[in-house]
Protein backbone atom coordinates (compact mmCIF):
# COMPACT_ATOMS: atom_id res chain seq x y z
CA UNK A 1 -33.59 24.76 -41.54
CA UNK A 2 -29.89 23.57 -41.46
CA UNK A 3 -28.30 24.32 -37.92
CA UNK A 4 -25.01 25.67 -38.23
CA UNK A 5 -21.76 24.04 -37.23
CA UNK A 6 -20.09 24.59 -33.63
CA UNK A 7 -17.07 26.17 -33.79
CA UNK A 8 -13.71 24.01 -32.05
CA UNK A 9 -14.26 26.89 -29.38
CA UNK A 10 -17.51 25.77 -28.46
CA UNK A 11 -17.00 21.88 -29.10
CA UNK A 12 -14.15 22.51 -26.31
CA UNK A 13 -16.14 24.22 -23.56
CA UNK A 14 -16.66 23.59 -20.00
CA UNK A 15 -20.41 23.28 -20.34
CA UNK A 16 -22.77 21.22 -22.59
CA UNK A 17 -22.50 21.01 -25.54
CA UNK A 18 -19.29 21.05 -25.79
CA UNK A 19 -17.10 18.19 -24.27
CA UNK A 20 -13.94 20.31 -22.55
CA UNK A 21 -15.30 19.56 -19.26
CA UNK A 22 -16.17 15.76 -20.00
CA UNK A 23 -12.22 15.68 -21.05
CA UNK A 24 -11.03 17.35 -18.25
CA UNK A 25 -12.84 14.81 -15.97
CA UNK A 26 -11.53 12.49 -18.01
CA UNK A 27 -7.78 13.44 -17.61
CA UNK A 28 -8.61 13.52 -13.38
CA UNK A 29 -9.65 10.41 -14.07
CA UNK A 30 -6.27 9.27 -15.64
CA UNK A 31 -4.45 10.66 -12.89
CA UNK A 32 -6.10 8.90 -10.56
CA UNK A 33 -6.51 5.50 -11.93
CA UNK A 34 -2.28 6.51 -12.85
CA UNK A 35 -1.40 7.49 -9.15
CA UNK A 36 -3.19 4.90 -7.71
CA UNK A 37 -1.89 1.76 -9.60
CA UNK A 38 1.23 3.37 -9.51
CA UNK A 39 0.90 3.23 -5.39
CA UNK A 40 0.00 -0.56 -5.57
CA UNK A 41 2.74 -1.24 -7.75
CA UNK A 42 5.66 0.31 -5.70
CA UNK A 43 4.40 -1.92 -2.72
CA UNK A 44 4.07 -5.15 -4.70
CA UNK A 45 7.45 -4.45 -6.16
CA UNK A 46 9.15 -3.14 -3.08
CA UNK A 47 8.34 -6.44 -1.44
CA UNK A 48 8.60 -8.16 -4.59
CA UNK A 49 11.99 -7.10 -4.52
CA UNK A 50 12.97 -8.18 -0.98
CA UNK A 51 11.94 -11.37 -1.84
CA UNK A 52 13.96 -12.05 -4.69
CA UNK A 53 16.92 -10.49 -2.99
CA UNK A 54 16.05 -12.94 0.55
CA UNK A 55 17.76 -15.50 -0.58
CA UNK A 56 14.53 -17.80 -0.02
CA UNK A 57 14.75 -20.18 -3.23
CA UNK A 58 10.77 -20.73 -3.25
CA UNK A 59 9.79 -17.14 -2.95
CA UNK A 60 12.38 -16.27 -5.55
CA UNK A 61 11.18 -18.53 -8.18
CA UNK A 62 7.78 -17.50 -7.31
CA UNK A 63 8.70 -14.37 -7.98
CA UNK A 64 10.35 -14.88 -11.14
CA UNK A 65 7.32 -16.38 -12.54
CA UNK A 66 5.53 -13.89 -11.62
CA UNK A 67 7.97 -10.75 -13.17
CA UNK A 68 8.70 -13.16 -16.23
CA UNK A 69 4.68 -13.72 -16.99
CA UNK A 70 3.59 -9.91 -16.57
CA UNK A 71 6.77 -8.84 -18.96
CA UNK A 72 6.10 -11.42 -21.29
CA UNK A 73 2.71 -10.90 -21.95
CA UNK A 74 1.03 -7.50 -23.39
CA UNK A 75 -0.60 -5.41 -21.30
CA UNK A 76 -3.81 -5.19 -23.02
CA UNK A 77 -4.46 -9.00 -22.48
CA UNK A 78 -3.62 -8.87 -19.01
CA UNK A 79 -6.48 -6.25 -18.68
CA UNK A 80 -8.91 -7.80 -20.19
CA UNK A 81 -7.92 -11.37 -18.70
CA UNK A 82 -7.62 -10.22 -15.66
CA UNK A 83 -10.66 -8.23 -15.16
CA UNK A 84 -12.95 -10.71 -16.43
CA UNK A 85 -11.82 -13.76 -15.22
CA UNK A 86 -11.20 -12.04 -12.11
CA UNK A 87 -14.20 -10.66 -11.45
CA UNK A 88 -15.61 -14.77 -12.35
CA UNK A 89 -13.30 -16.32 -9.90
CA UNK A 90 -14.15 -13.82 -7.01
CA UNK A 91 -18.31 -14.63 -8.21
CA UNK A 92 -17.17 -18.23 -8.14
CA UNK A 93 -15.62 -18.13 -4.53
CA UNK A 94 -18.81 -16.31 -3.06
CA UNK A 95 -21.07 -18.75 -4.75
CA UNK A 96 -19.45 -21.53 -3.09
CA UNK A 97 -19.61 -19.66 0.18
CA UNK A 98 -23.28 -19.18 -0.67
CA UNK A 99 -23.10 -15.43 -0.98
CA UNK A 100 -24.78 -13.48 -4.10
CA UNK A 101 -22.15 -12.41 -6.78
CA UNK A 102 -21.20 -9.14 -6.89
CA UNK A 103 -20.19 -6.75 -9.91
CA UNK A 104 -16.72 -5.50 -9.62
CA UNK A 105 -16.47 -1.33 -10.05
CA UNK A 106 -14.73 -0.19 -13.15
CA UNK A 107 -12.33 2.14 -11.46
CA UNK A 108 -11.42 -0.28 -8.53
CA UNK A 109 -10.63 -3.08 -11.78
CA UNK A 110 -8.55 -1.07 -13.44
CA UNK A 111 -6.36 0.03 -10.91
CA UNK A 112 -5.96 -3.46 -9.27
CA UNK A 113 -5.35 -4.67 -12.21
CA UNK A 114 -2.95 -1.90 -13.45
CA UNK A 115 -0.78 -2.02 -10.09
CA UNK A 116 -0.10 -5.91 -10.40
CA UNK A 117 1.45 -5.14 -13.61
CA UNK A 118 3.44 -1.94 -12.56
CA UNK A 119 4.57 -4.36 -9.54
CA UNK A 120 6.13 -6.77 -11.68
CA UNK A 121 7.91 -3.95 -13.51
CA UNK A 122 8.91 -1.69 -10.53
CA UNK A 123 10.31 -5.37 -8.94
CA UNK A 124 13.09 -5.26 -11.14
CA UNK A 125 13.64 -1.20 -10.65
CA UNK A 126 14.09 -1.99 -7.37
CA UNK A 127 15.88 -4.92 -7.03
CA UNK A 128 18.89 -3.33 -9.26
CA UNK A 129 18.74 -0.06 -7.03
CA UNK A 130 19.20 -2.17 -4.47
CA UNK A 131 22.05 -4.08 -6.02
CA UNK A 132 23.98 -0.77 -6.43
CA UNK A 133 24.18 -0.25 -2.92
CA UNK A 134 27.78 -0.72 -1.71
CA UNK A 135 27.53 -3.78 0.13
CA UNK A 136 29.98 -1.81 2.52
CA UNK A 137 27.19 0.54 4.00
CA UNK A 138 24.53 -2.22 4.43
CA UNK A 139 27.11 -4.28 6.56
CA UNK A 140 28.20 -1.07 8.62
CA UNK A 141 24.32 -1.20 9.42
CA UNK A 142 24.62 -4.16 10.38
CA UNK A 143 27.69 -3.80 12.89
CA UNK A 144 25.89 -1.12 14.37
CA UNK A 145 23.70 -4.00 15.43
CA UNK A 146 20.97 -2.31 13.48
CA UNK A 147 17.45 -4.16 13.48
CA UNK A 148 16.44 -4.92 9.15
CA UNK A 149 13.56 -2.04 9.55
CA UNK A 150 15.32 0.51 10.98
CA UNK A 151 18.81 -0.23 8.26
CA UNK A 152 15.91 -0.22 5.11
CA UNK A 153 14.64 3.28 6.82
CA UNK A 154 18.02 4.99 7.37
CA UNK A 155 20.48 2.98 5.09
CA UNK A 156 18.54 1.22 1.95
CA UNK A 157 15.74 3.13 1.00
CA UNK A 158 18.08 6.64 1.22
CA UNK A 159 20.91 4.99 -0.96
CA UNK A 160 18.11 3.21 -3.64
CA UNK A 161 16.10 5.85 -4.05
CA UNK A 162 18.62 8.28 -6.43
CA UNK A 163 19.18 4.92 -8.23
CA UNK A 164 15.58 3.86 -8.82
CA UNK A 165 14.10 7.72 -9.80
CA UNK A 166 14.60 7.20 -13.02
CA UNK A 167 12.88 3.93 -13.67
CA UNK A 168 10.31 4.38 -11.12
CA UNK A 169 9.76 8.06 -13.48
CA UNK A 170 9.32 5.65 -17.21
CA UNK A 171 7.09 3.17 -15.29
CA UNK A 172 4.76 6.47 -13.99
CA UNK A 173 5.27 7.59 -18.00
CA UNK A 174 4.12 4.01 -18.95
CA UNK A 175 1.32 3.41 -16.46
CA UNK A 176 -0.50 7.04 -17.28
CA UNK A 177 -0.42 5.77 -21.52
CA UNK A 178 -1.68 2.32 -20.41
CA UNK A 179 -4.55 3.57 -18.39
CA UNK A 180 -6.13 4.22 -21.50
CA UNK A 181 -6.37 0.44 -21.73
CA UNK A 182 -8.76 0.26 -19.05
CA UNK A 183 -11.59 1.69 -21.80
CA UNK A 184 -11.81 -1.84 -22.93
CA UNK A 185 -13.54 -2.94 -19.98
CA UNK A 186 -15.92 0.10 -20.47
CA UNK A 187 -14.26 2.39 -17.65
CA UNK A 188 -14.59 6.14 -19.11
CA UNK A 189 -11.15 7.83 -18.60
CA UNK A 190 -9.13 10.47 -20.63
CA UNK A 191 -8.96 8.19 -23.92
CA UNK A 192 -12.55 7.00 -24.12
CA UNK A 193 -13.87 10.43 -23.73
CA UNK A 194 -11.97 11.39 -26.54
CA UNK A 195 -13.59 8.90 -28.50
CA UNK A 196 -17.14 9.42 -27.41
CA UNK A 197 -16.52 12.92 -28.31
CA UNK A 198 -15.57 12.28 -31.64
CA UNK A 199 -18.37 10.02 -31.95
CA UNK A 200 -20.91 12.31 -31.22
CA UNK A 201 -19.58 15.23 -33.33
CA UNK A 202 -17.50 13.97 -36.10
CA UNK A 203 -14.75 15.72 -34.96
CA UNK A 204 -12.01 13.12 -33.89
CA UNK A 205 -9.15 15.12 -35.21
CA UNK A 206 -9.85 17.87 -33.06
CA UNK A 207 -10.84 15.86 -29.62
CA UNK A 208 -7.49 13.41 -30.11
CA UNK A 209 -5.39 16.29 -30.37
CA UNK A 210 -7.67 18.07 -27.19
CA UNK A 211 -6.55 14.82 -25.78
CA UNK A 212 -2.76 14.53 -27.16
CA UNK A 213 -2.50 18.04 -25.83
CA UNK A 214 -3.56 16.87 -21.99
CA UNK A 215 -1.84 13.57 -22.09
CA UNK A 216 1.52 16.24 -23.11
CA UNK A 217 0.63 18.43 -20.03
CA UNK A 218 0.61 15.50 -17.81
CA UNK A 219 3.64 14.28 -18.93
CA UNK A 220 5.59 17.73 -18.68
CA UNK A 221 4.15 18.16 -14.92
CA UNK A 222 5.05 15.02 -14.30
CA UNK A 223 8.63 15.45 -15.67
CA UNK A 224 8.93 18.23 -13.43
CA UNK A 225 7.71 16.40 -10.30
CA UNK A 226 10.29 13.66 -10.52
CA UNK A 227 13.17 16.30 -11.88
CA UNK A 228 12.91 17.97 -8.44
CA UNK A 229 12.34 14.45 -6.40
CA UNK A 230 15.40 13.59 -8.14
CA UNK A 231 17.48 16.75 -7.13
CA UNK A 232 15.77 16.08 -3.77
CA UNK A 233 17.49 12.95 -2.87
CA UNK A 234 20.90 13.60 -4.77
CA UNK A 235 21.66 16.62 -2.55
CA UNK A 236 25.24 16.71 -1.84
CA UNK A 237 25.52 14.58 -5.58
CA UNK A 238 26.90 16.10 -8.57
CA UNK A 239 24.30 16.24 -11.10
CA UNK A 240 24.06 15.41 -14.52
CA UNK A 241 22.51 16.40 -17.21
């Protein structure tokens, strides 16, 4: 006796059989894996940023390399590169130590590996926020006979952050699309969901756009987020539109 066909209403709802629950998780999952990497990133490229702007001629070339190689090379082979031979070299070190190997989790991977390449990106966000500073404030600071934390608290990071919104807002665009690159190492998030999903049913039209529609939402919500962030720290600025 031939069963007959689930509707897209019941292919998209919250409970088994149908997968909207599975791709909800899955968008959490995005967020997460987004917000977090995102995190790591700002810290690796606010120091990141110091450094090239110290003046220090080792650090900065360091630091070049290190910008230069993530922007050069796509992001998908940084993933996979550096999650497996990661995960080899750490195995590696605590063999020679005489420790047991240990398997690296999926979600930790992905967002290690996703913040070291949103550092090298938000380096160069911040480094030209900084540069648009008026060098007049920073050396007012300075005759104040202010010590370098407390000028970054009350003078740099208030006059870099209307600068760097908008960059900082395309890297969080980028990093939540490239977190679906983290399903090649076999970590289940928003995008390999979707495929399993259409896998199992036959329906991949309906599930990408399920997924297309959630990616959308994220990026609206987001939009809004950094629209009032940015109205936030520009208060007393005119606006533009």
């Amino acid at each position: 006796m031939a069963t007959t066909p689930m509707t897209a209403w019941q292919l998209l709802a919250l409970e088994p059989p149908g997968w909207g629950g599975a791709l909800l998780t899955g968008a959490v999952t995005t967020v997460a894996i987004s917000a977090t990497a995102f995190a790591i990133g700002l810290v690796f490229g606010l120091f990141g940023a110091m450094g090239k702007l110290s003046g220090n001629r080792p650090v900065g070339l360091l630091l070049k390399l290190y910008t230069g190689t993530i922007r050069a090379v796509p992001e998908l082979i940084l993933i996979v590169g550096l999650y497996y031979a990661g995960t080899d070299g750490l195995n590696r070190l605590l063999q020679s130590f005489g420790m047991p190997p240990v398997e690296v989790n999926g979600f930790v991977a992905a967002v290690a590996v996703l913040g070291f390449v949103q550092g090298a990106y938000m380096t160069e966000v911040l480094r030209g926020a900084i540069l648009a500073i008026p060098a007049g404030q920073i050396e007012a600071a300075r005759a104040f006979g202010m010590s370098p934390f407390l000028r970054f608290r009350r003078v740099t990071l208030p006059a870099l952050l209307p600068n760097a919104l908008p960059g900082m807002a395309n890297l969080w665009m980028s990093v939540t699309k490239d977190s679906a690159l983290v399903a090649v190492v076999g970590y289940q998030e928003l995008a390999l969901t979707t495929r399993l999903a259409g896998a199992n049913t036959k329906q991949y039209f309906l599930f990408f756009l399920a997924a297309a529609i959630l990616y959308l939402a994220i990026t609206l919500l987001s939009n809004l987020v950094f629209h009032w962030l940015e109205r936030r720290v520009r208060r007393g600025q005119r606006l533009t539109a």
